[in-house]
N, C-alpha and C. Protein backbone atom coordinates (compact mmCIF):
# COMPACT_ATOMS: atom_id res chain seq x y z
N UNK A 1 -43.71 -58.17 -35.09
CA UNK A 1 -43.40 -57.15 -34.11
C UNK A 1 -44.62 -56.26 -33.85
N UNK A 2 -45.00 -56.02 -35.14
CA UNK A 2 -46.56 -55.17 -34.85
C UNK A 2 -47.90 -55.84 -33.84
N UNK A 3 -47.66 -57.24 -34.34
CA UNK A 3 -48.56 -58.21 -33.40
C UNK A 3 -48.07 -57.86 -32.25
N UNK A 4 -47.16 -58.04 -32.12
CA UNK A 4 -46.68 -58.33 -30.50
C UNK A 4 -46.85 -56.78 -29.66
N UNK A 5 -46.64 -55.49 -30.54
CA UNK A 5 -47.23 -54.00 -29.74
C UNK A 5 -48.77 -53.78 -29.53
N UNK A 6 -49.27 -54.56 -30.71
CA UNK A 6 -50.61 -54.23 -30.34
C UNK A 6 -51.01 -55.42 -29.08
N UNK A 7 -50.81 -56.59 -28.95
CA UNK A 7 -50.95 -57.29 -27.55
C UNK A 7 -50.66 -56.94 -26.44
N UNK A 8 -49.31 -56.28 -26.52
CA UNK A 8 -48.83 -55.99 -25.19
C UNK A 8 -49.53 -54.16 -24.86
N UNK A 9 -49.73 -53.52 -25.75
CA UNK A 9 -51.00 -52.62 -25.54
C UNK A 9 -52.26 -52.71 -24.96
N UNK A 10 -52.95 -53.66 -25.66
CA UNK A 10 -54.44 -54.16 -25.31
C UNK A 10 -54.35 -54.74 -24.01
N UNK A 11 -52.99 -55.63 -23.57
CA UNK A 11 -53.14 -56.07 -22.26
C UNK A 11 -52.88 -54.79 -21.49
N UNK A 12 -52.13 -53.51 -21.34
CA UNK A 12 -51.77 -52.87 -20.76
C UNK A 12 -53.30 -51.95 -20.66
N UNK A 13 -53.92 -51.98 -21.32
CA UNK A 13 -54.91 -51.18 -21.31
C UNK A 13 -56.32 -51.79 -20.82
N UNK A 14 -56.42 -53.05 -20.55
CA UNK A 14 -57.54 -54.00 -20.13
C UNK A 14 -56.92 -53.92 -18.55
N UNK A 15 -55.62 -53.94 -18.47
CA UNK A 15 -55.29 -54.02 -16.87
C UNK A 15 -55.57 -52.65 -16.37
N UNK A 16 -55.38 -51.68 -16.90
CA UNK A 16 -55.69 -50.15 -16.57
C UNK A 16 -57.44 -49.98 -16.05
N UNK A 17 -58.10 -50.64 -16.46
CA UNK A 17 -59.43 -50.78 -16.74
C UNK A 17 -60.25 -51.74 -15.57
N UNK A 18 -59.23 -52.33 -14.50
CA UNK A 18 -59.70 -53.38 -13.76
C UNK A 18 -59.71 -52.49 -12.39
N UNK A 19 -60.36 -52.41 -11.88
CA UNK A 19 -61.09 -51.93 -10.46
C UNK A 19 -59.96 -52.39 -9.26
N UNK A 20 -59.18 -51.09 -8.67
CA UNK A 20 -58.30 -51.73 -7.25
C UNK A 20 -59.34 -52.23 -6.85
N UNK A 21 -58.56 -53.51 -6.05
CA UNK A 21 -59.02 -54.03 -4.58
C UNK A 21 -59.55 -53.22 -3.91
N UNK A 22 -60.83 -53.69 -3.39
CA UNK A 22 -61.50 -53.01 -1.98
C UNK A 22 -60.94 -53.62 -1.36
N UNK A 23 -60.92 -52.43 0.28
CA UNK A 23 -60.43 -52.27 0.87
C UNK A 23 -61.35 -52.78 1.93
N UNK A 24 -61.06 -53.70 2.69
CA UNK A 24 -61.78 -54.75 3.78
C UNK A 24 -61.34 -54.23 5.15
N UNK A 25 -62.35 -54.37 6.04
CA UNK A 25 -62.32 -53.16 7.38
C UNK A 25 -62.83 -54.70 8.31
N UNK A 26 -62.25 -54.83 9.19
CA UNK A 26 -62.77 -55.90 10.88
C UNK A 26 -63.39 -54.57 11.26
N UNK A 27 -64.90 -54.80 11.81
CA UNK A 27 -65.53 -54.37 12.77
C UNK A 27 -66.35 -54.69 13.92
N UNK A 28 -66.53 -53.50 15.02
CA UNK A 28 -67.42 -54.40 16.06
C UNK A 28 -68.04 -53.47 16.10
N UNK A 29 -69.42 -54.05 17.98
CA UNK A 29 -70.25 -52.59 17.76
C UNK A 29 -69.29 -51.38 18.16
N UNK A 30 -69.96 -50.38 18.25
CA UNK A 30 -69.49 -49.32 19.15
C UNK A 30 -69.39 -49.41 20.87
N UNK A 31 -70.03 -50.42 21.00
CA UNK A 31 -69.91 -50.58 22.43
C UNK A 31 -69.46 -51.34 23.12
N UNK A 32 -68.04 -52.30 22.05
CA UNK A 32 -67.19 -52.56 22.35
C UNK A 32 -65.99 -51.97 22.77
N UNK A 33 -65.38 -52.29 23.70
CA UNK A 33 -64.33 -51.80 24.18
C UNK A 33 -63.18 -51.71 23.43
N UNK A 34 -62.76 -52.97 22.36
CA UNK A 34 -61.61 -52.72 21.41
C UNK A 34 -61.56 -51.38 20.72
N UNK A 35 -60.50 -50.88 20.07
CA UNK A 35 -59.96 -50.13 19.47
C UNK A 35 -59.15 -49.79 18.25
N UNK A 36 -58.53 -51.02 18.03
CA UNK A 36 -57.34 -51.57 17.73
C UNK A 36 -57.36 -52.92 17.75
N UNK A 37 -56.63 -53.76 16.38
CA UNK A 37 -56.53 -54.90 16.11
C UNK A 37 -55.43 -55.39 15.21
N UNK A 38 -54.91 -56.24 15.39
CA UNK A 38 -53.53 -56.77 14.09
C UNK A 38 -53.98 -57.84 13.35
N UNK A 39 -53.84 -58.21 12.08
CA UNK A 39 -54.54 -59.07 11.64
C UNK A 39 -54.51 -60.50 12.10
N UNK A 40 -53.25 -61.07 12.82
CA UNK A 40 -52.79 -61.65 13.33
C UNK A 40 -53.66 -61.94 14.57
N UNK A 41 -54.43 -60.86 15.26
CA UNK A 41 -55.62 -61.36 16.30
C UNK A 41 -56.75 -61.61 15.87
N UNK A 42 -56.99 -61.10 14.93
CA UNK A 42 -58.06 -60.89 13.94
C UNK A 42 -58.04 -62.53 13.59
N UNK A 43 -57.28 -63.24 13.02
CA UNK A 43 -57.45 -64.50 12.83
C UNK A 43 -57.15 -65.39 13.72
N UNK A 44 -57.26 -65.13 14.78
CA UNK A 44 -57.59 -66.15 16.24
C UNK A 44 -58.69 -66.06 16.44
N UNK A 45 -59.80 -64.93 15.82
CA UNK A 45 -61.41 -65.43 16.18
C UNK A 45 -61.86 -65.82 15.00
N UNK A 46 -61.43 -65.46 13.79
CA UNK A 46 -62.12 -66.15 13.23
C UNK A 46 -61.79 -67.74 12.13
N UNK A 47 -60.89 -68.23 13.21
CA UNK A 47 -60.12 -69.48 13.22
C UNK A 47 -60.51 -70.23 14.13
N UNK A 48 -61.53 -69.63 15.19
CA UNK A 48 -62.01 -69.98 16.32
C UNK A 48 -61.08 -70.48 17.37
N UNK A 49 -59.59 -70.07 17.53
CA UNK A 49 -58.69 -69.78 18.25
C UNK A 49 -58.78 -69.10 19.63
N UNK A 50 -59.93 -68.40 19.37
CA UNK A 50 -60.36 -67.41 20.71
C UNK A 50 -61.55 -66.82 20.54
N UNK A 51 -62.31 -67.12 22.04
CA UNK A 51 -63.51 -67.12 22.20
C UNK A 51 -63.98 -65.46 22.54
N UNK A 52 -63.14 -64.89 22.34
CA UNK A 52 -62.88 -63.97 23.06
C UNK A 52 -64.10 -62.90 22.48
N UNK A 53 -64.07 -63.01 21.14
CA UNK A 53 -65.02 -62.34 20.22
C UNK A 53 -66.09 -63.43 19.52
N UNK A 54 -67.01 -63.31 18.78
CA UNK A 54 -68.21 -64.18 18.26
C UNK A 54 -67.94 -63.68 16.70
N UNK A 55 -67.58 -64.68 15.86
CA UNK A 55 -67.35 -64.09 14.83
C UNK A 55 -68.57 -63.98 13.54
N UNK A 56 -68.47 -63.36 13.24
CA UNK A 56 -69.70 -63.22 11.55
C UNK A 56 -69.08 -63.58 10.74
N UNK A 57 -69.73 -64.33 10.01
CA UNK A 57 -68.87 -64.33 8.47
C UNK A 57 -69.62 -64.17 7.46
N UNK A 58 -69.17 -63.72 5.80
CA UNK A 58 -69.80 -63.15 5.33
C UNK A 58 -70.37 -64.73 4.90
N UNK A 59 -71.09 -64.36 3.30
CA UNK A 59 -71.48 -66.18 2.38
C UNK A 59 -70.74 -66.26 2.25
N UNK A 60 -70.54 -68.05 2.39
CA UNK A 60 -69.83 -68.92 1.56
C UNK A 60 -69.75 -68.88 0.28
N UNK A 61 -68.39 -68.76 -0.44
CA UNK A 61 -68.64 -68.52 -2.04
C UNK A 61 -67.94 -67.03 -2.07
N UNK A 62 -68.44 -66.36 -1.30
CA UNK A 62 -68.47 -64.51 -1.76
C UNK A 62 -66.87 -64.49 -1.70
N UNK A 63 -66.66 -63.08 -2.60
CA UNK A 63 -65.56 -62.99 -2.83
C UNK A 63 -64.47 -61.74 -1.68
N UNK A 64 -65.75 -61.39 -1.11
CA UNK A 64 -64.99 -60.66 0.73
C UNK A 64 -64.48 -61.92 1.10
N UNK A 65 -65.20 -63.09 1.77
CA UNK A 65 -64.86 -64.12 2.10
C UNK A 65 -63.39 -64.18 1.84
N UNK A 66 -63.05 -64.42 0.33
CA UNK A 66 -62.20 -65.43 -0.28
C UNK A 66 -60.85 -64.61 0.35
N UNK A 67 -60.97 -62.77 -0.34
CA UNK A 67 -60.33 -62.01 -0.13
C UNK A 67 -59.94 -62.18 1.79
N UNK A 68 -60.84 -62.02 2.59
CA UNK A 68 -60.37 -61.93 3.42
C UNK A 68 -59.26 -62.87 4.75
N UNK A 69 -59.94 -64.10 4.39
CA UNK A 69 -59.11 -65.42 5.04
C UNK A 69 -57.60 -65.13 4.54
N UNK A 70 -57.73 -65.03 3.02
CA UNK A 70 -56.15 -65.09 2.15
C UNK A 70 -55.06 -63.71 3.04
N UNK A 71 -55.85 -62.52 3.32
CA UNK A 71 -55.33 -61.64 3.96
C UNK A 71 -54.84 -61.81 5.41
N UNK A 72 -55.95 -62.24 6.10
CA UNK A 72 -55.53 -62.38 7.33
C UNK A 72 -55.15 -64.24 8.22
N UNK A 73 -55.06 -65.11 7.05
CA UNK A 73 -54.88 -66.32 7.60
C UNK A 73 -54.15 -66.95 6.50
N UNK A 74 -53.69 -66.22 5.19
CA UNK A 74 -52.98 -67.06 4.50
C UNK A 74 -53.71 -68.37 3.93
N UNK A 75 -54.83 -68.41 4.31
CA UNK A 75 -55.64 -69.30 3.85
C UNK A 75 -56.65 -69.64 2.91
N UNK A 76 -57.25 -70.37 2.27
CA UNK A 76 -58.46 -70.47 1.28
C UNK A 76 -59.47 -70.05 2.50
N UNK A 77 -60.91 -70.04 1.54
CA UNK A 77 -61.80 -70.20 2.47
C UNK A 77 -62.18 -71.90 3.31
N UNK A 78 -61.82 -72.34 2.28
CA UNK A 78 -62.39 -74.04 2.29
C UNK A 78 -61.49 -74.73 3.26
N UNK A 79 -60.54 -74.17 3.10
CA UNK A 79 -59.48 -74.32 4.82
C UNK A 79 -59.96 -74.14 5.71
N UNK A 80 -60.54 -72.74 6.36
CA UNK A 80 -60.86 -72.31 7.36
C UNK A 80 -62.40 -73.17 7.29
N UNK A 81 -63.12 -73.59 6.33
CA UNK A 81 -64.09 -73.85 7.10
C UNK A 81 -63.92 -75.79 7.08
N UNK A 82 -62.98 -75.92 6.39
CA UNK A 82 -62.43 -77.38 7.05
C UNK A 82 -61.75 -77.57 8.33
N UNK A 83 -61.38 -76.37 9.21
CA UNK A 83 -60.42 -76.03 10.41
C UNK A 83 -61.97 -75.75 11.28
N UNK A 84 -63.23 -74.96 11.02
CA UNK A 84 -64.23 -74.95 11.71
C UNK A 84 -64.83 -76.37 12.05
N UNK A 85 -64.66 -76.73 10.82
CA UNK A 85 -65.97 -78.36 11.22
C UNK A 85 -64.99 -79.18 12.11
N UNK A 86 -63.60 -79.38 11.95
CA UNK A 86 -63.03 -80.04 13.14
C UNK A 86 -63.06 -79.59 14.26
N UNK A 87 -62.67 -78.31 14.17
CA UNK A 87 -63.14 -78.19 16.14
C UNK A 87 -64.55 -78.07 16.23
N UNK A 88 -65.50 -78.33 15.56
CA UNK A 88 -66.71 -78.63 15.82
C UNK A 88 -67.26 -79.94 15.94
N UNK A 89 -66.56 -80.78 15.53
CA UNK A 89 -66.21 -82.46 15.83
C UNK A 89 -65.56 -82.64 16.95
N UNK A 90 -64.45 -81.55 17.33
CA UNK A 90 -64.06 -82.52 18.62
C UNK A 90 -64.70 -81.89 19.83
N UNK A 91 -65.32 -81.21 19.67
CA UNK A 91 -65.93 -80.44 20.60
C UNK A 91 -65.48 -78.95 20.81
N UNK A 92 -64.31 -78.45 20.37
CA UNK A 92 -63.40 -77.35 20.84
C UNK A 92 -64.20 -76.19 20.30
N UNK A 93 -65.08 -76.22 19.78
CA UNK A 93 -66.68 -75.26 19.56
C UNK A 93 -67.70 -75.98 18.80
N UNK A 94 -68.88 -74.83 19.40
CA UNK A 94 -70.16 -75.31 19.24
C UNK A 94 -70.85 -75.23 17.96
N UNK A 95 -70.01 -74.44 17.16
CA UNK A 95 -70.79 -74.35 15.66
C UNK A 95 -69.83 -72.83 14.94
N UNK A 96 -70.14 -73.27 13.54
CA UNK A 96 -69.11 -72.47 12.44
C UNK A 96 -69.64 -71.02 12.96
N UNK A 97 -69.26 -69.88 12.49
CA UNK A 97 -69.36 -68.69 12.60
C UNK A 97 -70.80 -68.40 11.64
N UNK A 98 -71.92 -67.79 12.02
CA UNK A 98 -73.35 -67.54 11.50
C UNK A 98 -72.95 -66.56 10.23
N UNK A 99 -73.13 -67.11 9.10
CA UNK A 99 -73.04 -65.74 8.01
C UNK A 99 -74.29 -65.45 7.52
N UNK A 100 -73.76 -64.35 6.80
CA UNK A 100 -74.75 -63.40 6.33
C UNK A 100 -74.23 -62.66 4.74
N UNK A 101 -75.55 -62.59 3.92
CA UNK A 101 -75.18 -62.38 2.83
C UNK A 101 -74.97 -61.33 1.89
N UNK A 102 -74.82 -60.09 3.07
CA UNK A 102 -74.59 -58.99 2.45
C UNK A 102 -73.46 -58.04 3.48
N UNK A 103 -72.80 -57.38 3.31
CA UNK A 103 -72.45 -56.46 4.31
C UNK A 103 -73.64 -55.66 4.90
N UNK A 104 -74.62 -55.12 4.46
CA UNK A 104 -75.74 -54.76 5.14
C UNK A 104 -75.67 -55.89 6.91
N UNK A 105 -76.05 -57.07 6.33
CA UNK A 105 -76.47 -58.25 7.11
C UNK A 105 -75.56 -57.99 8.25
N UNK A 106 -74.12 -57.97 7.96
CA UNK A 106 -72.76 -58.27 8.88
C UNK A 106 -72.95 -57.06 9.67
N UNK A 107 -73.12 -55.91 9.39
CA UNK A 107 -73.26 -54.57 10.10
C UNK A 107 -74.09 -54.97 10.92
N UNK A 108 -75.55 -54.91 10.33
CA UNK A 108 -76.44 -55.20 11.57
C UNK A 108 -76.25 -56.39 12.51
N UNK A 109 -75.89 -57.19 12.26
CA UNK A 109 -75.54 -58.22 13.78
C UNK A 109 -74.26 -57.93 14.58
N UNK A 110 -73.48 -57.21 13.92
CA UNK A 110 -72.45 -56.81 14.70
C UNK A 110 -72.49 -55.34 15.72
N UNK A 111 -73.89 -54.89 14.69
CA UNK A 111 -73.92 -53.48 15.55
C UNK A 111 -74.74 -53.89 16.76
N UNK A 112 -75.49 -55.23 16.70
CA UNK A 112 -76.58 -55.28 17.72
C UNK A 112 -75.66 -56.18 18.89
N UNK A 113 -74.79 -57.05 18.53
CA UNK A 113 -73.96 -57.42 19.51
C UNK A 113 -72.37 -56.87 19.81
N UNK A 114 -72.26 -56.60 20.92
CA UNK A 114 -70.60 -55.97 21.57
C UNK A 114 -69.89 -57.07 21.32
N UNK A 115 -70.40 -58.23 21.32
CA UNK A 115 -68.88 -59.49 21.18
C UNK A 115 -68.82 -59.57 19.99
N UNK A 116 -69.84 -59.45 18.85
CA UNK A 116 -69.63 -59.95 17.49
C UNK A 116 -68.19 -58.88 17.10
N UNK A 117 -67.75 -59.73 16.04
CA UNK A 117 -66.74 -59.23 15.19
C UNK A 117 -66.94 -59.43 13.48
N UNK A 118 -67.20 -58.46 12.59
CA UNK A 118 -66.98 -59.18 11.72
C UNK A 118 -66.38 -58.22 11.04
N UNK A 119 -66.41 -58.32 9.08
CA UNK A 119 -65.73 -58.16 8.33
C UNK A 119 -66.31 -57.37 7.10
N UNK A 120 -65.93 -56.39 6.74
CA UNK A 120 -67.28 -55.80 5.50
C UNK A 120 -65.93 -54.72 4.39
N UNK A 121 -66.53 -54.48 3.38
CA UNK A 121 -66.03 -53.70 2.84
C UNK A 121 -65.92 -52.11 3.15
N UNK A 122 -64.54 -51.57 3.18
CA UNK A 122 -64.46 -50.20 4.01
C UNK A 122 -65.89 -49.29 3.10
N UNK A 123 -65.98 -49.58 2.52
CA UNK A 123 -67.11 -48.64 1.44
C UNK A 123 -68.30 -48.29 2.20
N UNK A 124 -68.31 -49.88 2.72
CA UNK A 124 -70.04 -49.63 3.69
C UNK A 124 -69.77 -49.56 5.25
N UNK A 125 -68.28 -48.77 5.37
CA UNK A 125 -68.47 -48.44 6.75
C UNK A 125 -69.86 -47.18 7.13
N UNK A 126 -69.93 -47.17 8.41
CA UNK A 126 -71.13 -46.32 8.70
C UNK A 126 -71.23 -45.84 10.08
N UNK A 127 -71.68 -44.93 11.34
CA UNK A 127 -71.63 -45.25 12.61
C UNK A 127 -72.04 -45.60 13.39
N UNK A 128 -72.91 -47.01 12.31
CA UNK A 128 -73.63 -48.04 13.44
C UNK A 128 -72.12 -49.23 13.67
N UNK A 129 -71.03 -48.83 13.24
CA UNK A 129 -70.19 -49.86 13.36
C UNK A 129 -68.45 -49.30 13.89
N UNK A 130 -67.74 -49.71 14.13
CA UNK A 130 -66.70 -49.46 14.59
C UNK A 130 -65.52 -50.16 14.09
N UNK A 131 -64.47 -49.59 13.27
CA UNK A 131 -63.19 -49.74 12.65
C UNK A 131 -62.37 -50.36 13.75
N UNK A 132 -61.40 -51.34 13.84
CA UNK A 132 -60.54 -51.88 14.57
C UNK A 132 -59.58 -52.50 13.70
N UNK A 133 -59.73 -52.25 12.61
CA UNK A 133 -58.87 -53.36 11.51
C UNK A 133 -59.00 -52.77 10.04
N UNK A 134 -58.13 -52.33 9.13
CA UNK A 134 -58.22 -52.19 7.90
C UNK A 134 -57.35 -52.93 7.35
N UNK A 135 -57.26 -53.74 6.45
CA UNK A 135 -56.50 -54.51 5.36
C UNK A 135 -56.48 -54.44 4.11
N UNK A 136 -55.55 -54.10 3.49
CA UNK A 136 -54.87 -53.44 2.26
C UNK A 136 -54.39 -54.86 1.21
């Protein structure tokens, strides 16, 4: 019984000790016209569903990545970029979404283009960039 308080302690206290989830923000430049976004649109561009926006993505591997598909597409990453290379086989686009390996990176191409859209941690928001999306 003593075993079993001190385990269920040590786990209670190693979980106390683990860092919430960051909090992941869709952004564009500022000189986009959006405002407002549901995650649900949010993953029509970067499902390549709609051309409507140019999407960024972060590295392959990274754990924004992993976090973010699962949030807004229910998906792995390795899905979505098995769902990119086919419509890039049948023609239905011209190439995967350009990543970049830092949120630094994603800011700056998104701040320099109005169509880009991408994805960064709310931490490194800033007002070279523009909020349209937070996910919890």
């Amino acid at each position: 019984m003593k075993k079993l308080l001190s385990s269920l302690l040590l786990a209670a206290v190693a979980t106390a000790a683990l860092p919430a989830a960051a909090e992941t923000v869709v952004i564009v430049s500022p000189n986009n016209p959006a405002s407002r976004m549901f995650s649900e649109q949010a993953a029509q561009f970067f499902l390549g569903k709609s051309a409507q926006f140019t999407p960024i993505d972060q590295a392959e591997g990274s754990a924004i990545r992993t976090e973010f598909y699962k949030k807004v597409s229910n998906m792995e990453a390795s899905q979505v970029k098995a769902a990119w290379l086919k419509l890039v086989f049948t023609g239905k686009a011209t190439a995967e979404p350009k990543e970049y390996k830092s949120d630094a990176e994603v800011k700056k191409a998104v701040a320099a283009d109005p169509k880009a859209i991408g994805y960064i941690n709310k931490s490194s928001v800033d007002d070279t960039v523009k909020v349209i999306l937070t996910l919890q």
